[in-house]
C-alpha atoms as a PDB file:
ATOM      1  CA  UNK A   1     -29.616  16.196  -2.537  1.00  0.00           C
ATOM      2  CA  UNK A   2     -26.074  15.402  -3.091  1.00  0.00           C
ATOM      3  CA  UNK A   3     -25.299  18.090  -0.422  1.00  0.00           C
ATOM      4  CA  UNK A   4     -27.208  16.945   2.070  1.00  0.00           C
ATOM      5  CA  UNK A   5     -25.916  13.421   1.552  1.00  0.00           C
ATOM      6  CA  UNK A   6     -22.494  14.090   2.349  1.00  0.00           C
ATOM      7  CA  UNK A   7     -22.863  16.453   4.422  1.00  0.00           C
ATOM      8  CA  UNK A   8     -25.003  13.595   6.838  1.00  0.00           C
ATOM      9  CA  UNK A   9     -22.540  10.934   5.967  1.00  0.00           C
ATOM     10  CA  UNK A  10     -19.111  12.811   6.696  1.00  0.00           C
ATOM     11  CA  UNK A  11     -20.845  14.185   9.930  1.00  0.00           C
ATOM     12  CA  UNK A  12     -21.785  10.766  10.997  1.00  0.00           C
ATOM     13  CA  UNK A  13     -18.042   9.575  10.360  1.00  0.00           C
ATOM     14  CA  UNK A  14     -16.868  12.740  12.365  1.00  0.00           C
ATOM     15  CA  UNK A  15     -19.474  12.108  15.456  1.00  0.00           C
ATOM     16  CA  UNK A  16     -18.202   8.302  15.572  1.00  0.00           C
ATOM     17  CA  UNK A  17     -15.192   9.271  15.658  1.00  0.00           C
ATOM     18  CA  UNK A  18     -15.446  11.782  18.134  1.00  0.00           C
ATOM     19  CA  UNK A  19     -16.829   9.399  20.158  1.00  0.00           C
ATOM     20  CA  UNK A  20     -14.130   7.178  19.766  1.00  0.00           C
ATOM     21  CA  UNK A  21     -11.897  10.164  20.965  1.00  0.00           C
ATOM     22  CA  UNK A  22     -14.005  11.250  23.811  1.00  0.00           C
ATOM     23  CA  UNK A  23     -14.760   7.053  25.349  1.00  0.00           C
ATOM     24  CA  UNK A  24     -11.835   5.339  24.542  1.00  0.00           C
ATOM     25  CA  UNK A  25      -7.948   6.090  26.334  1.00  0.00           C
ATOM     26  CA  UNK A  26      -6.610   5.957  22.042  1.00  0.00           C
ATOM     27  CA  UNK A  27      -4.188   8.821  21.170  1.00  0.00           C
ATOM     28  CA  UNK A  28      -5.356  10.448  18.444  1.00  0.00           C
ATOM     29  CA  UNK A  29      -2.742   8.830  16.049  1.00  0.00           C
ATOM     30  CA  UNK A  30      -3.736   5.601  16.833  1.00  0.00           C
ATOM     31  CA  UNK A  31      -7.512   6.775  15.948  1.00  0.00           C
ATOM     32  CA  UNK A  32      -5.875   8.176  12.691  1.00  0.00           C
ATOM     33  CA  UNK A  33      -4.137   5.068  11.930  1.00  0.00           C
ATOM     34  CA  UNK A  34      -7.376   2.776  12.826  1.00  0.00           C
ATOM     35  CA  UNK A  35      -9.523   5.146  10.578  1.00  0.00           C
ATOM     36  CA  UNK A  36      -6.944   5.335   7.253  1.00  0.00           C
ATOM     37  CA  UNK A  37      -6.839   1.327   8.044  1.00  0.00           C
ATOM     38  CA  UNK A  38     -10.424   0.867   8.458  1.00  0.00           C
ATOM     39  CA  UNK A  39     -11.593   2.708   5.137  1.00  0.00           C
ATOM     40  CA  UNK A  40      -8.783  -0.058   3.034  1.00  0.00           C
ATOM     41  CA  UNK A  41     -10.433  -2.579   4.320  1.00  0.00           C
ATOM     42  CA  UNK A  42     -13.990  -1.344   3.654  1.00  0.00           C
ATOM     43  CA  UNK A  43     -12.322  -0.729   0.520  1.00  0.00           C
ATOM     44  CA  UNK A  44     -11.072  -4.274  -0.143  1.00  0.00           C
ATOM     45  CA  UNK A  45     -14.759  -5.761   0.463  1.00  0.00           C
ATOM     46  CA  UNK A  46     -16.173  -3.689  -1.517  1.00  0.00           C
ATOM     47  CA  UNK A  47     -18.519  -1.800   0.777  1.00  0.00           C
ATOM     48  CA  UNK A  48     -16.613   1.648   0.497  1.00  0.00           C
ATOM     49  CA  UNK A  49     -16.948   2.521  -3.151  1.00  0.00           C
ATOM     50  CA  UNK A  50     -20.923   2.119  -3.227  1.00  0.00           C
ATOM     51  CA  UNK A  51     -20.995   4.639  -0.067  1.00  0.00           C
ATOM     52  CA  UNK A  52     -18.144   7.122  -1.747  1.00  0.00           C
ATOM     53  CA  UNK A  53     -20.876   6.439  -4.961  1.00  0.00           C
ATOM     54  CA  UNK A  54     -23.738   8.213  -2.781  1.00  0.00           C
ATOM     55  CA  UNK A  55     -22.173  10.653  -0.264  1.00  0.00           C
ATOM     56  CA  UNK A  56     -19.064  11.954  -2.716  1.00  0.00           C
ATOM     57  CA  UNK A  57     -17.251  14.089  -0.829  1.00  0.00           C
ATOM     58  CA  UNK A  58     -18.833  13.638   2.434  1.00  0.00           C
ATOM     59  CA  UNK A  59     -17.043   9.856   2.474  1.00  0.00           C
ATOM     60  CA  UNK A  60     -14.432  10.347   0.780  1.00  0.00           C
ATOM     61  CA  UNK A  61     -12.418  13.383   2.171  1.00  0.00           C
ATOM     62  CA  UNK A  62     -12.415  11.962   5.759  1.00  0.00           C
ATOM     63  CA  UNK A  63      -9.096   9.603   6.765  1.00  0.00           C
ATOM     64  CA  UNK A  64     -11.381   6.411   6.154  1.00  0.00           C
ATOM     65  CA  UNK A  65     -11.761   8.111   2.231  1.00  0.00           C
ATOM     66  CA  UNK A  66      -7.608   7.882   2.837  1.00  0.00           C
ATOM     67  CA  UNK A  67      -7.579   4.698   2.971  1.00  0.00           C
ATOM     68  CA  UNK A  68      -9.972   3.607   0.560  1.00  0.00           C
ATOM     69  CA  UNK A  69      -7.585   5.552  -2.175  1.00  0.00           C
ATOM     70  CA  UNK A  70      -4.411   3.972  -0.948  1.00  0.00           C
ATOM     71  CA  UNK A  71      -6.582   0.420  -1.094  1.00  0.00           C
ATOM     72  CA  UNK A  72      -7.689   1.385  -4.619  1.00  0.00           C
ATOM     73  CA  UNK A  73      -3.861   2.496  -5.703  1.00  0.00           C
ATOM     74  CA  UNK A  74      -2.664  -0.741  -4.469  1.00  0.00           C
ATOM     75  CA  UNK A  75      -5.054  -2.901  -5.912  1.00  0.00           C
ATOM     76  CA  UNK A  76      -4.426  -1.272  -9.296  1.00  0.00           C
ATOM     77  CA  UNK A  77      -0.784  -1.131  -9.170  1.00  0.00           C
ATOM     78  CA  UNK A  78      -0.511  -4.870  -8.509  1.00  0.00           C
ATOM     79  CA  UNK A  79      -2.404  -5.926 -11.318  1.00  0.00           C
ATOM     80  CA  UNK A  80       0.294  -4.070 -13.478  1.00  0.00           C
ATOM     81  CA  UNK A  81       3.511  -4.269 -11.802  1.00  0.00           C
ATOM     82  CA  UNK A  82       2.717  -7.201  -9.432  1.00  0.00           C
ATOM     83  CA  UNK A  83       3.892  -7.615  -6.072  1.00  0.00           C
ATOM     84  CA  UNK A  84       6.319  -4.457  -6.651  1.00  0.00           C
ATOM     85  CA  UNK A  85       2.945  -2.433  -6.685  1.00  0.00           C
ATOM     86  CA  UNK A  86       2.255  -3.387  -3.758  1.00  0.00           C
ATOM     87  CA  UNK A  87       4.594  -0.678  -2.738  1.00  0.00           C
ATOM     88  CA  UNK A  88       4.483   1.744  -4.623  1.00  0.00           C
ATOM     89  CA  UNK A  89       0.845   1.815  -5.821  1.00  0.00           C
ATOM     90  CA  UNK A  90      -0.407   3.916  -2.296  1.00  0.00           C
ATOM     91  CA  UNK A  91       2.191   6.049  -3.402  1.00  0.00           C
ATOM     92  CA  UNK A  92       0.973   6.904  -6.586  1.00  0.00           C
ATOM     93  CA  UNK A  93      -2.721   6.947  -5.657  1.00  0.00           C
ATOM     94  CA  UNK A  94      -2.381   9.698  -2.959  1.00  0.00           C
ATOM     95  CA  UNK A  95       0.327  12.079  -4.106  1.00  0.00           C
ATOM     96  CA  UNK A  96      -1.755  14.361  -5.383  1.00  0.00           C
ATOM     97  CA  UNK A  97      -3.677  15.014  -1.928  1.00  0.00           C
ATOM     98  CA  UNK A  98      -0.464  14.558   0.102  1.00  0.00           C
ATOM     99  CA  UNK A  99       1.312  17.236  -1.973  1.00  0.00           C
ATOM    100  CA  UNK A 100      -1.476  19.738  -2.085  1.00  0.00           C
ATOM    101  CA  UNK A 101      -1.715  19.402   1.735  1.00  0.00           C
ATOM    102  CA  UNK A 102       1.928  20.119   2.442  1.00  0.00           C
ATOM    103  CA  UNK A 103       1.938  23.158  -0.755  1.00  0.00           C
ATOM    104  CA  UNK A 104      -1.388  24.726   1.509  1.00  0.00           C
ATOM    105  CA  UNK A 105      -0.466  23.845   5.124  1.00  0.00           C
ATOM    106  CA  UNK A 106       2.828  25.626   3.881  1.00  0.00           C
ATOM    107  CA  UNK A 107       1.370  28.648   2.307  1.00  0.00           C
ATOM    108  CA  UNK A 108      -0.888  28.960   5.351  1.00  0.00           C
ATOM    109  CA  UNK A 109       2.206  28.518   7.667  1.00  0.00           C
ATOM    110  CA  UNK A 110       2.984  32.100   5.421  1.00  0.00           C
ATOM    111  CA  UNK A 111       0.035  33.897   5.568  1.00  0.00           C
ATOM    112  CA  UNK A 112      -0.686  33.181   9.308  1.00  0.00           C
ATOM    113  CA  UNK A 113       1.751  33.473  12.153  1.00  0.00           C
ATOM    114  CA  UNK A 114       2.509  30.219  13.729  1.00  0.00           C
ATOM    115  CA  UNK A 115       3.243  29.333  17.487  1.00  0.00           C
ATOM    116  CA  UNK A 116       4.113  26.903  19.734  1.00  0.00           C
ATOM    117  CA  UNK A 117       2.027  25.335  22.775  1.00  0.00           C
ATOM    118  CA  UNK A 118       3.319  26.024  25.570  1.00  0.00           C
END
């Protein structure tokens, strides 16, 4: 059941957004940035841990997941280091999944042959 959960929850947060893509006139940065910001605030009231809790993976790996762990770094970091963690505490919270994206987008770079659009 755990399967199916996230698989229905990250495809409903990948068919919202792709509406949001396909209705609105936002470059997709802008939807990235909306997304990473909308999951910190879910995150911040408290109503994105209880659906990371039931989905797993299916809410946490998309950008609003992102967020949510930068949210959850922050929040941490403050309570130790005060308002200097506000800084650094997004920093320490996703480093892990920032580095392992540029080590594979890197190694895939490698293994496949790259090109520009033209």
């Amino acid at each position: 059941m755990d399967y199916i959960n996230a698989f229905w929850v990250g495809g409903v947060i990948c068919a919202l957004t792709q509406i949001l893509m396909e209705k609105t006139k936002m470059l997709p940065g802008r939807i990235m940035v909306l997304l990473v910001c909308t999951g910190a605030v879910l995150g911040a009231v408290g109503i994105y841990q209880p659906l990371i809790d039931y989905a797993g993976a299916g809410a946490s790996v998309p950008l609003l997941g992102f967020g949510n762990t930068l949210w959850k770094g922050v929040k941490e970091a403050v309570e130790e280091e005060g308002l200097l963690g506000a800084f650094m505490g997004g920093f320490k919270a996703s480093a892990a999944g920032i580095c392992a994206a540029l080590v594979f987008g890197y190694l895939a770079s490698l293994i496949f042959e790259p090109k520009m659009k033209s």
